[in-house]
PDB file of N, CA and C in Angstrom:
ATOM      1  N   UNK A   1      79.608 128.579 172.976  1.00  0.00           N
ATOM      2  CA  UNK A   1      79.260 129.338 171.779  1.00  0.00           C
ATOM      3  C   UNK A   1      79.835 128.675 170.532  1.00  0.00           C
ATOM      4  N   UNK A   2      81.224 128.351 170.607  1.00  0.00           N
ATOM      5  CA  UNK A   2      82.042 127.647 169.126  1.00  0.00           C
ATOM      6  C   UNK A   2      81.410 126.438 169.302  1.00  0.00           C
ATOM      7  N   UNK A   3      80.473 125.548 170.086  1.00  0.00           N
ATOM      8  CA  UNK A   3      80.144 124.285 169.798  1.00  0.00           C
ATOM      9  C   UNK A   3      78.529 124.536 169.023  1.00  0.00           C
ATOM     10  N   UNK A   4      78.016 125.565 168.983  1.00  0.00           N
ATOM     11  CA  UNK A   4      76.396 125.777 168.731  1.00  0.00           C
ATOM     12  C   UNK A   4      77.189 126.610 167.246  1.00  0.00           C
ATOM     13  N   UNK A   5      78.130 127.051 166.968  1.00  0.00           N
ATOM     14  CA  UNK A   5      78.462 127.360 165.553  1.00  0.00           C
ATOM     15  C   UNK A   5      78.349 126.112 164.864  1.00  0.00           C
ATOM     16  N   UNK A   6      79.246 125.656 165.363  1.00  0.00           N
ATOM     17  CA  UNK A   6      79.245 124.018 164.384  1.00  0.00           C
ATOM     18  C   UNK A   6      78.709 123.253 164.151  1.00  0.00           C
ATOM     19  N   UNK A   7      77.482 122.993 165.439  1.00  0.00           N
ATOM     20  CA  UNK A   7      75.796 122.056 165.530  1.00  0.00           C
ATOM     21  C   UNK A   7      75.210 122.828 164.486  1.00  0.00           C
ATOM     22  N   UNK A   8      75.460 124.519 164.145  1.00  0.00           N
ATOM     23  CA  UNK A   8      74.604 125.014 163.109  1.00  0.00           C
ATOM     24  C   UNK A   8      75.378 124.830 162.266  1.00  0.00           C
ATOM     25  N   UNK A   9      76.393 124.934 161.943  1.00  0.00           N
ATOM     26  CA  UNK A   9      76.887 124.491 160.608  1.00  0.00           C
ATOM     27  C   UNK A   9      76.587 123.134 159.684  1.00  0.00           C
ATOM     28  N   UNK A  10      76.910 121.951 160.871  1.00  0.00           N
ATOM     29  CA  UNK A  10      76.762 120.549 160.707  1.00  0.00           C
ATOM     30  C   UNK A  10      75.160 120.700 160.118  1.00  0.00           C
ATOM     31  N   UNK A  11      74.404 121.463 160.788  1.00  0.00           N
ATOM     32  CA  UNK A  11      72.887 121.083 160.638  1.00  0.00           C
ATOM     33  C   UNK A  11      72.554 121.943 158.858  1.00  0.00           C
ATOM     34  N   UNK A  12      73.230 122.817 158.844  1.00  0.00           N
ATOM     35  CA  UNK A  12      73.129 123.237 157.297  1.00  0.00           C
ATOM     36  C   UNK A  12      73.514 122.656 156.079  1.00  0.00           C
ATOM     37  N   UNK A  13      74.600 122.012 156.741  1.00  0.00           N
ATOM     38  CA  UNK A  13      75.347 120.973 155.671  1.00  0.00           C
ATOM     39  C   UNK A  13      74.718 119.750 155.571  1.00  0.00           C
ATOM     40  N   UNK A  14      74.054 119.349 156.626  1.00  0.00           N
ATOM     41  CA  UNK A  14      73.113 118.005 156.499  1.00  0.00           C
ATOM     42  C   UNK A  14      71.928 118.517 155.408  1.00  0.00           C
ATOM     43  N   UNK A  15      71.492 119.663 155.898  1.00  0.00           N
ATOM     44  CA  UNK A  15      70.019 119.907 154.910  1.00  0.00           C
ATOM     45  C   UNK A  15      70.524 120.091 153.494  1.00  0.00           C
ATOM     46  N   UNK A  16      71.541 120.875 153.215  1.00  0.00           N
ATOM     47  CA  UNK A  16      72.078 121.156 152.140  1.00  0.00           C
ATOM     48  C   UNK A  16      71.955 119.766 151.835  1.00  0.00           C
ATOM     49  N   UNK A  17      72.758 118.266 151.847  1.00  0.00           N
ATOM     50  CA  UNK A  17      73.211 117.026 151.424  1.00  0.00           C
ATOM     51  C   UNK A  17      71.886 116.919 151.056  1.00  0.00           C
ATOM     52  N   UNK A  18      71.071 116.665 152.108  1.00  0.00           N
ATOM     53  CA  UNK A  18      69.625 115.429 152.149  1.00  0.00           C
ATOM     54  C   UNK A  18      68.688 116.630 151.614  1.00  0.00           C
ATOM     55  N   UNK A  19      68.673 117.687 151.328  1.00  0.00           N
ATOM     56  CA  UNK A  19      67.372 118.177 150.892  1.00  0.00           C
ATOM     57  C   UNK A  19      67.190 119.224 149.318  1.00  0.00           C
ATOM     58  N   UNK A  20      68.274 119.591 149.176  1.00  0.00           N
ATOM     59  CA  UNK A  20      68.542 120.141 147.477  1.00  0.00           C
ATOM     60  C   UNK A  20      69.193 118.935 146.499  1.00  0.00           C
ATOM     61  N   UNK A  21      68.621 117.829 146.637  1.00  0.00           N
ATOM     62  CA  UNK A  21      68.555 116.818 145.837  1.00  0.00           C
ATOM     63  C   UNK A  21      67.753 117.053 144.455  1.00  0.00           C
ATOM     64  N   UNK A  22      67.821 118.477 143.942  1.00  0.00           N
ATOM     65  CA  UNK A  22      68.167 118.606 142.114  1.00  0.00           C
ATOM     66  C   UNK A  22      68.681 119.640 141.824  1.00  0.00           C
ATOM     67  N   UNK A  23      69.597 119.886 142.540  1.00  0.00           N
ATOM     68  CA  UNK A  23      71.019 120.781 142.518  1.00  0.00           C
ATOM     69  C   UNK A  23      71.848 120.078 141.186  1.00  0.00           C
ATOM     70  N   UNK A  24      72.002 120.853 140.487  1.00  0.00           N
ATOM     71  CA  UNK A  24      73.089 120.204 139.274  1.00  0.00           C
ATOM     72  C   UNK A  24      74.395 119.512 139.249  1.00  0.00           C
ATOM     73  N   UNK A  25      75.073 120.045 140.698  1.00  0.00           N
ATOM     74  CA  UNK A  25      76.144 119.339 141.439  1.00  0.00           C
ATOM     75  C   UNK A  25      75.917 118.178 142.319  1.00  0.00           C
ATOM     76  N   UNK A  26      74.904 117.408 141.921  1.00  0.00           N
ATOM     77  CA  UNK A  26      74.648 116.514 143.159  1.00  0.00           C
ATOM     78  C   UNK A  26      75.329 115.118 142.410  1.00  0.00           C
ATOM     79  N   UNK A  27      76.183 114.397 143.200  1.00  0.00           N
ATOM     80  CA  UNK A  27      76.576 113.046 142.925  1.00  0.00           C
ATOM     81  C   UNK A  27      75.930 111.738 142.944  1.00  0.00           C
ATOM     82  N   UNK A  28      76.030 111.180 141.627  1.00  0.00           N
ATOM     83  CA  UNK A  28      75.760 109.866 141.793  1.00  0.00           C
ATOM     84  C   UNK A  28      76.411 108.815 141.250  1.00  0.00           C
ATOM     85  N   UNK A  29      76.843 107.788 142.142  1.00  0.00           N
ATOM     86  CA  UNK A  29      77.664 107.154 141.837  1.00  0.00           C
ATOM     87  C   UNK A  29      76.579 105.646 141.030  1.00  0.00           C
ATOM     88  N   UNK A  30      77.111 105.185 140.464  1.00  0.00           N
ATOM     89  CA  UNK A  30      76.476 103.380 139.432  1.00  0.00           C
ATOM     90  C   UNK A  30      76.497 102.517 140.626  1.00  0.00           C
ATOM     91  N   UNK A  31      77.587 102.480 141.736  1.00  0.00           N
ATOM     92  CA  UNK A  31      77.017 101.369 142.204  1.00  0.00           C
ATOM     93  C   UNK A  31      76.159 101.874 143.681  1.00  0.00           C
ATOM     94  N   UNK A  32      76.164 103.265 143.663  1.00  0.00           N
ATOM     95  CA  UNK A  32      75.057 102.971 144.729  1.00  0.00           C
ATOM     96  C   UNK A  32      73.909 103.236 144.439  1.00  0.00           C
ATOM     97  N   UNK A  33      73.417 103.415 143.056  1.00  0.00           N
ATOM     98  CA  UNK A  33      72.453 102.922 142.016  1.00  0.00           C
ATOM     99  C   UNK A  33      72.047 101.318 141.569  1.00  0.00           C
ATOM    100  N   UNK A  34      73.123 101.157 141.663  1.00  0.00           N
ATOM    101  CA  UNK A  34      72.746  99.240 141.768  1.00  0.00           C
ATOM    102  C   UNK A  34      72.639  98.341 142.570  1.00  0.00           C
ATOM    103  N   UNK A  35      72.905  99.095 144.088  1.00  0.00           N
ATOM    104  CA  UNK A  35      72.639  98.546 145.301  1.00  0.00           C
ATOM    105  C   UNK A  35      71.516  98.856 145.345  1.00  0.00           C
ATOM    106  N   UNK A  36      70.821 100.412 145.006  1.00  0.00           N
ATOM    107  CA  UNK A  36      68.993 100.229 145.786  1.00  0.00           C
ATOM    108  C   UNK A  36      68.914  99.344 144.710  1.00  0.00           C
ATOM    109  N   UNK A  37      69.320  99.233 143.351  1.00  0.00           N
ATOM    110  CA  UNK A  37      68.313  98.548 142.511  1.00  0.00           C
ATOM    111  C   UNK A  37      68.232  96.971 142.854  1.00  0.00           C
ATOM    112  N   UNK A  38      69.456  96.339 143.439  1.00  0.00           N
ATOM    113  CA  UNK A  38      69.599  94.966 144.125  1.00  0.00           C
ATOM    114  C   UNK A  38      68.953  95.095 145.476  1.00  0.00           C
ATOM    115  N   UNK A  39      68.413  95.655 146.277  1.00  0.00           N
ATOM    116  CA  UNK A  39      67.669  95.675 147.666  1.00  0.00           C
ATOM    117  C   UNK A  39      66.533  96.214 147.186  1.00  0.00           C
ATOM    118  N   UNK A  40      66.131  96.926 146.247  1.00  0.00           N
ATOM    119  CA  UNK A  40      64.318  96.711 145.617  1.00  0.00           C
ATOM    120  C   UNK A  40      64.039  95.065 145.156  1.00  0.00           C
ATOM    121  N   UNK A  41      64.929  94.391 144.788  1.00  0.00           N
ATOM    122  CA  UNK A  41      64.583  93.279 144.204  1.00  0.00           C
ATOM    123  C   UNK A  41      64.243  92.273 145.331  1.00  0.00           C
ATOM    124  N   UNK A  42      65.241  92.169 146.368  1.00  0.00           N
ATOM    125  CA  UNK A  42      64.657  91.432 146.991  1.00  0.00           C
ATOM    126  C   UNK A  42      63.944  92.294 148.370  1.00  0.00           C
ATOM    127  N   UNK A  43      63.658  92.924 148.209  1.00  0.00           N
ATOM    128  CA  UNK A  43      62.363  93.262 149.037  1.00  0.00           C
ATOM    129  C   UNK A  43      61.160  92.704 149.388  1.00  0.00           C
ATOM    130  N   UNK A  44      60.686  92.251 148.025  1.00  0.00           N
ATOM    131  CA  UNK A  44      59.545  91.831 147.896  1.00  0.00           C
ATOM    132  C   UNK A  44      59.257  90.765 148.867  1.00  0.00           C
ATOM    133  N   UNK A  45      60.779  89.746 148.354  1.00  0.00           N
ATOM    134  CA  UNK A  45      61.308  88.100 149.448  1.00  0.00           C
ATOM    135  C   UNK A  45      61.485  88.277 151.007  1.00  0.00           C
ATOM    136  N   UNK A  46      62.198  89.595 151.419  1.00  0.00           N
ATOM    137  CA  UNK A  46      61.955  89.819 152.375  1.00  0.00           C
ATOM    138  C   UNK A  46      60.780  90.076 153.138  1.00  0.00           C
ATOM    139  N   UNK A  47      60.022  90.669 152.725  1.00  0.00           N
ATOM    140  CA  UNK A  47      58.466  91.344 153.448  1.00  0.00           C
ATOM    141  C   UNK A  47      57.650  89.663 153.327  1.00  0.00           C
ATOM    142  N   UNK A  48      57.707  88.773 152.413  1.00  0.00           N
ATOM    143  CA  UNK A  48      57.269  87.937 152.376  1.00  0.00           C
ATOM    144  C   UNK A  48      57.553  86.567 153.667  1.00  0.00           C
ATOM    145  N   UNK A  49      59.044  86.874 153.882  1.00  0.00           N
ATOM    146  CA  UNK A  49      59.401  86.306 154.933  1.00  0.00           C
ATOM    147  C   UNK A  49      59.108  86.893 156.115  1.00  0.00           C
ATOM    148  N   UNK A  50      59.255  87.797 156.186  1.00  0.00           N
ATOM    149  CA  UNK A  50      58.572  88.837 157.691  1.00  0.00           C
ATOM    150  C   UNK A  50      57.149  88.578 157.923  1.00  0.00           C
ATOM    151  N   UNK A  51      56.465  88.269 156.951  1.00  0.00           N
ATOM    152  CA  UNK A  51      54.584  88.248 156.816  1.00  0.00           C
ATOM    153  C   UNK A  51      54.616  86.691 157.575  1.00  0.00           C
ATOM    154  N   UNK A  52      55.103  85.528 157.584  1.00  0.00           N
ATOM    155  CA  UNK A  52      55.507  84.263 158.014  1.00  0.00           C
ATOM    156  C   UNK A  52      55.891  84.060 159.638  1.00  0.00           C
ATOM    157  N   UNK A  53      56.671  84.985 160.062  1.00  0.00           N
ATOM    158  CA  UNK A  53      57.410  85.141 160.898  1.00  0.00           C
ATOM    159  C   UNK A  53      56.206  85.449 162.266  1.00  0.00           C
ATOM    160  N   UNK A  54      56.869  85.092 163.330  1.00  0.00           N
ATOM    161  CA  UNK A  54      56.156  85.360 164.374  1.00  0.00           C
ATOM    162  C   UNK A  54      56.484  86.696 164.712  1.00  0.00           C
ATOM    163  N   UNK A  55      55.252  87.152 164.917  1.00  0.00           N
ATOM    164  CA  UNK A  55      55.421  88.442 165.412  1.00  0.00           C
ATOM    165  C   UNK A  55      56.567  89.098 166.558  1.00  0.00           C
ATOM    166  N   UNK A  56      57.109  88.808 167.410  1.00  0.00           N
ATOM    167  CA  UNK A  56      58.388  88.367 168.034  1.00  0.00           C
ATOM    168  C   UNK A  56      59.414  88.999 167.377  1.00  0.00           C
ATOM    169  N   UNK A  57      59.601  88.197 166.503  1.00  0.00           N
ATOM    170  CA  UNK A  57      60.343  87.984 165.340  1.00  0.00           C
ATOM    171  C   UNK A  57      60.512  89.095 164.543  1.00  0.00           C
ATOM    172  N   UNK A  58      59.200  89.406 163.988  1.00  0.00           N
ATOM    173  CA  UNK A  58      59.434  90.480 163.138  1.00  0.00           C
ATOM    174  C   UNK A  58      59.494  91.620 163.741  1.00  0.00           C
ATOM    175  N   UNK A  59      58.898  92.017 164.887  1.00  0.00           N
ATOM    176  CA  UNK A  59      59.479  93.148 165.765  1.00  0.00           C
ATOM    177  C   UNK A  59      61.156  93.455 165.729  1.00  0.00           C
ATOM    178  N   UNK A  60      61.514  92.313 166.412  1.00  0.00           N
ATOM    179  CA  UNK A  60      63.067  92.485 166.678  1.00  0.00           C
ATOM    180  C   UNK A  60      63.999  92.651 164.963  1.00  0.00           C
ATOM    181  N   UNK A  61      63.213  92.034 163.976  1.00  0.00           N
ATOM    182  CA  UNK A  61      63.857  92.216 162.964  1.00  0.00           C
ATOM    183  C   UNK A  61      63.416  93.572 162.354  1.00  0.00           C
ATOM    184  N   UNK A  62      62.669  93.956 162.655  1.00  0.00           N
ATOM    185  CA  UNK A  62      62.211  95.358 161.994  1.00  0.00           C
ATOM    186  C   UNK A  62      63.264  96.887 162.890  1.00  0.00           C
ATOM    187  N   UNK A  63      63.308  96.515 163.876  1.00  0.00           N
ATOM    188  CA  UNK A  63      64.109  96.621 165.244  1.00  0.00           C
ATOM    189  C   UNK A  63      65.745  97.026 164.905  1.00  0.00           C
ATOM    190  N   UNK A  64      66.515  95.784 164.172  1.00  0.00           N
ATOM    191  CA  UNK A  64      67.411  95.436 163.270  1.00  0.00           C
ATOM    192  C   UNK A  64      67.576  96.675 162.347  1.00  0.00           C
ATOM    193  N   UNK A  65      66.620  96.463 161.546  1.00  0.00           N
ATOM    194  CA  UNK A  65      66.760  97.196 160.244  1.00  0.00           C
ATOM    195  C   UNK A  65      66.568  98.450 160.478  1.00  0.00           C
ATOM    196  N   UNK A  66      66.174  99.181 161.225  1.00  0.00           N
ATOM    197  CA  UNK A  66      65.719 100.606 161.594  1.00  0.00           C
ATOM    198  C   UNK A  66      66.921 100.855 162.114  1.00  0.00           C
ATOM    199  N   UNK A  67      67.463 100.407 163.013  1.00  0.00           N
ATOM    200  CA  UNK A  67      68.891 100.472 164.028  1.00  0.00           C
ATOM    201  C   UNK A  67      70.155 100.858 162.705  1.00  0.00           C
ATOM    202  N   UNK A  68      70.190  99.720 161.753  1.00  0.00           N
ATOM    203  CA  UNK A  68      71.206  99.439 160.422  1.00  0.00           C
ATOM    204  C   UNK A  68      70.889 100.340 159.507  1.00  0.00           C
ATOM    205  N   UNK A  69      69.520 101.072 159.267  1.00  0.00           N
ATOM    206  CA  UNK A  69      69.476 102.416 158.882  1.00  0.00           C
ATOM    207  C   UNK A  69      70.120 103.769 159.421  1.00  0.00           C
ATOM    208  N   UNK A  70      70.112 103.554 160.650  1.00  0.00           N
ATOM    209  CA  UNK A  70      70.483 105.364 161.474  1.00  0.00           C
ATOM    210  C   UNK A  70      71.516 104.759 161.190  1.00  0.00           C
ATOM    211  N   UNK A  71      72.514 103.683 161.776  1.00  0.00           N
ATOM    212  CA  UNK A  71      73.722 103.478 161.047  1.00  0.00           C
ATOM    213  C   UNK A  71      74.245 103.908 160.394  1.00  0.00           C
ATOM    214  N   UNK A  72      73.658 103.689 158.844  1.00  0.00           N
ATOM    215  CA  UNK A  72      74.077 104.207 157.856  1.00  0.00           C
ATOM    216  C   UNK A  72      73.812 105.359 156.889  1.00  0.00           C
ATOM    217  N   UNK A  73      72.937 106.110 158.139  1.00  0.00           N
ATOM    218  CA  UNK A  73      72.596 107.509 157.583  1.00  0.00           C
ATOM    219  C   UNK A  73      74.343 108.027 158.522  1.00  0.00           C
ATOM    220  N   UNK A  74      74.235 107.705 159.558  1.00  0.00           N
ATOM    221  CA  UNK A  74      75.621 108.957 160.242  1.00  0.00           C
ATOM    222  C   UNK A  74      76.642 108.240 159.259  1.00  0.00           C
ATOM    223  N   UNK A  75      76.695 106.939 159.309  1.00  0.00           N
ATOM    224  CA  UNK A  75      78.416 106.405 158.417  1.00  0.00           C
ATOM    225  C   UNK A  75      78.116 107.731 157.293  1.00  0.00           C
ATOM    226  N   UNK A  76      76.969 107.808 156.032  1.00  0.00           N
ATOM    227  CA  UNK A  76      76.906 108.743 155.579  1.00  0.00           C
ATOM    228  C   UNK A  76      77.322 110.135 155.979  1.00  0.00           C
ATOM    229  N   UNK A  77      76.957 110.409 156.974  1.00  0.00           N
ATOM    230  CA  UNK A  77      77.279 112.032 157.248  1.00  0.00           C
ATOM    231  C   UNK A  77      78.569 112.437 157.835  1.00  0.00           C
ATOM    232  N   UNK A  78      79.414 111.107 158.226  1.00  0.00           N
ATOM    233  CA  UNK A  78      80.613 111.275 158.632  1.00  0.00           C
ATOM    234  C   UNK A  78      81.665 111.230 157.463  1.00  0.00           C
ATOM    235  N   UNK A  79      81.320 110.731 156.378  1.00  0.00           N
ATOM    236  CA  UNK A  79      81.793 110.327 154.954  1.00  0.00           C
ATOM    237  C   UNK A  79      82.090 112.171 154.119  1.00  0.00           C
ATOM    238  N   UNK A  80      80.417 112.612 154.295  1.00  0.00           N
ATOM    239  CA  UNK A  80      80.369 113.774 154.016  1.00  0.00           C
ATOM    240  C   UNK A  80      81.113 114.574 154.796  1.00  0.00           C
ATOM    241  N   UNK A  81      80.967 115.056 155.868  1.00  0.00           N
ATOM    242  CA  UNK A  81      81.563 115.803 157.230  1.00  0.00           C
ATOM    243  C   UNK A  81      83.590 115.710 156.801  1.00  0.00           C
ATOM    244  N   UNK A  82      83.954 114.445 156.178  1.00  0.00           N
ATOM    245  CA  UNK A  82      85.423 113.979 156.521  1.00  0.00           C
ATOM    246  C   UNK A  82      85.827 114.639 154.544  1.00  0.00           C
ATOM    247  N   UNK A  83      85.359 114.675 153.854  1.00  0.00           N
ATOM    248  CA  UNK A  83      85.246 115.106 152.758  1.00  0.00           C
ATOM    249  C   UNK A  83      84.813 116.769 152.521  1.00  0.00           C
ATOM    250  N   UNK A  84      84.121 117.178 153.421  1.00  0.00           N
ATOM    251  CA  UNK A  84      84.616 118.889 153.621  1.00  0.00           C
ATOM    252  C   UNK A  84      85.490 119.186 154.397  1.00  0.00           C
ATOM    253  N   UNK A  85      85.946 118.514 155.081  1.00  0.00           N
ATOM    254  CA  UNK A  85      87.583 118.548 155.849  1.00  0.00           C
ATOM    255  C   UNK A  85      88.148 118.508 155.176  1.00  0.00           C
ATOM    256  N   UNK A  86      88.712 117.593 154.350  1.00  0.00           N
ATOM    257  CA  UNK A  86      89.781 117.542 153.676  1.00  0.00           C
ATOM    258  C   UNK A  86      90.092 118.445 152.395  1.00  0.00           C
ATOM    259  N   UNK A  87      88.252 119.353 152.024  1.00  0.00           N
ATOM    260  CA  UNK A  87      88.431 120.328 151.048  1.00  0.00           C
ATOM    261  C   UNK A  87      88.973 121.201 151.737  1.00  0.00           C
ATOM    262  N   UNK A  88      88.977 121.784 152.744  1.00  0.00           N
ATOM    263  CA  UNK A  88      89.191 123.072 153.776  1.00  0.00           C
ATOM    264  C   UNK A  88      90.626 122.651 154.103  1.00  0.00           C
ATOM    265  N   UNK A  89      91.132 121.723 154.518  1.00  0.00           N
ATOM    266  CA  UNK A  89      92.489 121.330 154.278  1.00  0.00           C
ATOM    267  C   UNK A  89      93.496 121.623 153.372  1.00  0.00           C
ATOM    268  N   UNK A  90      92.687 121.010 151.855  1.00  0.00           N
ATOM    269  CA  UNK A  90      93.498 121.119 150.855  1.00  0.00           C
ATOM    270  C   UNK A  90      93.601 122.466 150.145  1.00  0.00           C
ATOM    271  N   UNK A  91      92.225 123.414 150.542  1.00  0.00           N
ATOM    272  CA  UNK A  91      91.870 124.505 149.437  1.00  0.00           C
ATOM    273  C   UNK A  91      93.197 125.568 150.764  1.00  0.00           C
ATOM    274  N   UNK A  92      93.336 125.370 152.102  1.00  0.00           N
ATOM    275  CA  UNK A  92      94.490 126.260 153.336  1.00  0.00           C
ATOM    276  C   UNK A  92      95.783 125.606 152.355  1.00  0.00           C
ATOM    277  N   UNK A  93      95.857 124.327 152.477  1.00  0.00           N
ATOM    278  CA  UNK A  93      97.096 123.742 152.035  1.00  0.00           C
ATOM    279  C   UNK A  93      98.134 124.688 150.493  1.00  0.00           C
ATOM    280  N   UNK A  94      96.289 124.922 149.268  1.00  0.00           N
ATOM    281  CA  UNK A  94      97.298 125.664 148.646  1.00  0.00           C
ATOM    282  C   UNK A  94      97.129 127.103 148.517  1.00  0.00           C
ATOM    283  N   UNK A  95      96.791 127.450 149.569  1.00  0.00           N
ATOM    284  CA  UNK A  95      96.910 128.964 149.714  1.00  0.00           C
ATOM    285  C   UNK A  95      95.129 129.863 149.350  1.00  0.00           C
ATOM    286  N   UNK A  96      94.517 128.654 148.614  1.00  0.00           N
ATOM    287  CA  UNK A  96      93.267 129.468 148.053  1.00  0.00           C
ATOM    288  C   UNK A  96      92.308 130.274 149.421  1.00  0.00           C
ATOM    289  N   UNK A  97      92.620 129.624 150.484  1.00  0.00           N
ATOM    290  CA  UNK A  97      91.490 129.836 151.439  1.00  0.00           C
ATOM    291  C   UNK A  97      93.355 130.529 152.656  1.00  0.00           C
ATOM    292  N   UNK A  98      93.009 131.403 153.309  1.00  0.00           N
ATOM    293  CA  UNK A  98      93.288 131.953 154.491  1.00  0.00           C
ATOM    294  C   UNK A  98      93.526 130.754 155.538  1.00  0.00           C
ATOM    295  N   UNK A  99      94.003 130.290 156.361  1.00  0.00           N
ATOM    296  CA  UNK A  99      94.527 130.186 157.754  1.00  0.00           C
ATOM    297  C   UNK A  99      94.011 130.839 158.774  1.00  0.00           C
ATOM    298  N   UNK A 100      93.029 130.491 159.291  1.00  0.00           N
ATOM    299  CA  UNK A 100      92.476 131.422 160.725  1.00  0.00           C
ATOM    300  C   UNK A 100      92.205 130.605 161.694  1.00  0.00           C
ATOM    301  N   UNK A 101      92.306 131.491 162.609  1.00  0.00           N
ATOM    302  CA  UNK A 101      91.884 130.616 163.719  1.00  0.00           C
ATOM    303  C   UNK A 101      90.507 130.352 164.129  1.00  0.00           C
ATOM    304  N   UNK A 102      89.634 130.656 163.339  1.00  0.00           N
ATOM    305  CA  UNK A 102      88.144 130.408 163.363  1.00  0.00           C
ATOM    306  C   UNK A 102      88.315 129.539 162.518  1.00  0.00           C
ATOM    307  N   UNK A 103      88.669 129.194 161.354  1.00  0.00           N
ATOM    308  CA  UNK A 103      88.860 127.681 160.716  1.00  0.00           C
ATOM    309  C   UNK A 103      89.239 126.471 161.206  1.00  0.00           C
ATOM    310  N   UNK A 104      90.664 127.369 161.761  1.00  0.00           N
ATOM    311  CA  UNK A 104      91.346 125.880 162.744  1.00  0.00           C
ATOM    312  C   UNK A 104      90.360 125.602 163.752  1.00  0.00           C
ATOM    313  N   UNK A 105      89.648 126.160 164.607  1.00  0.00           N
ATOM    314  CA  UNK A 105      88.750 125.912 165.525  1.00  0.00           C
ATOM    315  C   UNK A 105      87.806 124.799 165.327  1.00  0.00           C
ATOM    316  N   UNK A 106      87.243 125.498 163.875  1.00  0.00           N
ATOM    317  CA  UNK A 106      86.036 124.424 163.438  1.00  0.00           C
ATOM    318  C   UNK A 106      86.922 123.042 162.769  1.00  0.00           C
ATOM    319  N   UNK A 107      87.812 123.125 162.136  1.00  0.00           N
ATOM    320  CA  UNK A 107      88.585 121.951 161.493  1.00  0.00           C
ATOM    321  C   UNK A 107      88.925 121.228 162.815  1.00  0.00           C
ATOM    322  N   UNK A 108      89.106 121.539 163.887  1.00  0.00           N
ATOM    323  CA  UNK A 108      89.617 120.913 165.310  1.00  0.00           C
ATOM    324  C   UNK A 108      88.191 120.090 165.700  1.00  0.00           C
ATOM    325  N   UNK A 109      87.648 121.142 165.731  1.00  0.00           N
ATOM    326  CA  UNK A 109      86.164 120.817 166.315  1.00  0.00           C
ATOM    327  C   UNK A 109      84.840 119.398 165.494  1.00  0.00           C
ATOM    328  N   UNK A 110      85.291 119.453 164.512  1.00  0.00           N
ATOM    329  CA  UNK A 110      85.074 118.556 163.595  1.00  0.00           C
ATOM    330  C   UNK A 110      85.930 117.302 163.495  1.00  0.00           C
ATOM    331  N   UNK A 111      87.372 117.478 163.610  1.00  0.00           N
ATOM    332  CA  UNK A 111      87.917 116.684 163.495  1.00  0.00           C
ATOM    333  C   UNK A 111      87.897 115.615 165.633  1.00  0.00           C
ATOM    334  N   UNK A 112      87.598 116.605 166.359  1.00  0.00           N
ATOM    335  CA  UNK A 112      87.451 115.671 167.742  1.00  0.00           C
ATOM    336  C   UNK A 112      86.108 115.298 167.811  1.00  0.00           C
ATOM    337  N   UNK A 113      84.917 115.290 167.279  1.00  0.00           N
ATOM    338  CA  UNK A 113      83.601 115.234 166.920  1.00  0.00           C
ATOM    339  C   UNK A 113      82.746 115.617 168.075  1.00  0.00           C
ATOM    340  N   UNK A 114      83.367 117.368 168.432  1.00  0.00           N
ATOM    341  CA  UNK A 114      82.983 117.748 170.107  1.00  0.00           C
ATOM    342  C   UNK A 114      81.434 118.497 169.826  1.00  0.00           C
ATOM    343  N   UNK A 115      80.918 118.018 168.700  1.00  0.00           N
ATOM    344  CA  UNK A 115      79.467 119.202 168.101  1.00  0.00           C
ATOM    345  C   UNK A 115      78.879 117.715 168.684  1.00  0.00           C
ATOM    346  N   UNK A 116      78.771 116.513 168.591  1.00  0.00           N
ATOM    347  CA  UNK A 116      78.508 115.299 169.096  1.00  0.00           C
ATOM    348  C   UNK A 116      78.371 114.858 170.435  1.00  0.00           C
ATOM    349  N   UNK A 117      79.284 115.454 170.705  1.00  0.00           N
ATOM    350  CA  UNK A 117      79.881 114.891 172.565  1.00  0.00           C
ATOM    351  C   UNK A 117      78.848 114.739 173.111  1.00  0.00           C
TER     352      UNK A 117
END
C-alpha cells in the first residue's frame, strides 16, 4: 500500500514538472536555454550525417540517442525527486512542516528508491 502512495505521488509530481509548463513558477535557467539553442544548431549537421550513413549505422545511432534521452529524462526526475527531499527536510528541519511518520516513510521511501524497485 505505502509503495502505490508514492508511485502516485512520484506520478503527480512528474505531471505537475512535464505538463503545467505556463505555471508562473516554472524555472528557467540561460544555460539550459543555450544548450537546446547549441543542439538546434547542429542538428541540421547531424541529420545530414545520418542521411549518408548506412542504414546499420543509423539504426544503432538513432538507438544511441533514444537510449541518452530516457537517460536524461530520469537524471532529470531524480534531480527533481532529490530537490523535494531536501525541501521536506529543510521546511521538518525548521519546524514549518510537522515530523510524522507518514513523512518519514515517504522521505525513506524516496530516499531507498523502493517506488522503483
Amino acid at each position: 500500500m505505502g509503495n502505490e502512495v508514492t508511485e502516485k505521488l512520484v506520478l503527480f509530481l512528474q505531471n505537475l514538472r512535464c505538463e503545467d509548463a505556463g505555471r508562473e513558477t516554472l524555472v528557467h535557467l540561460a544555460g539550459s536555454k543555450r544548450e537546446k539553442e547549441n543542439l538546434r544548431d547542429i542538428r541540421t549537421g547531424y541529420e545530414k550525417l545520418k542521411e549518408r550513413m548506412p542504414v546499420s549505422d543509423k539504426d544503432y545511432l538513432e538507438k544511441y540517442m533514444e537510449q541518452a534521452e530516457r537517460v536524461a529524462f530520469e537524471e532529470q526526475q531524480e534531480a527533481y525527486l532529490q530537490g523535494l527531499l531536501d525541501a521536506f527536510q529543510i521546511l521538518q528541519g525548521m519546524g514549518v512542516i510537522r515530523a510524522s511518520e507518514k513523512v518519514e516513510n515517504l522521505i525513506r521511501q524516496i530516499e531507498n528508491d523502493s517506488f522503483n524497485a
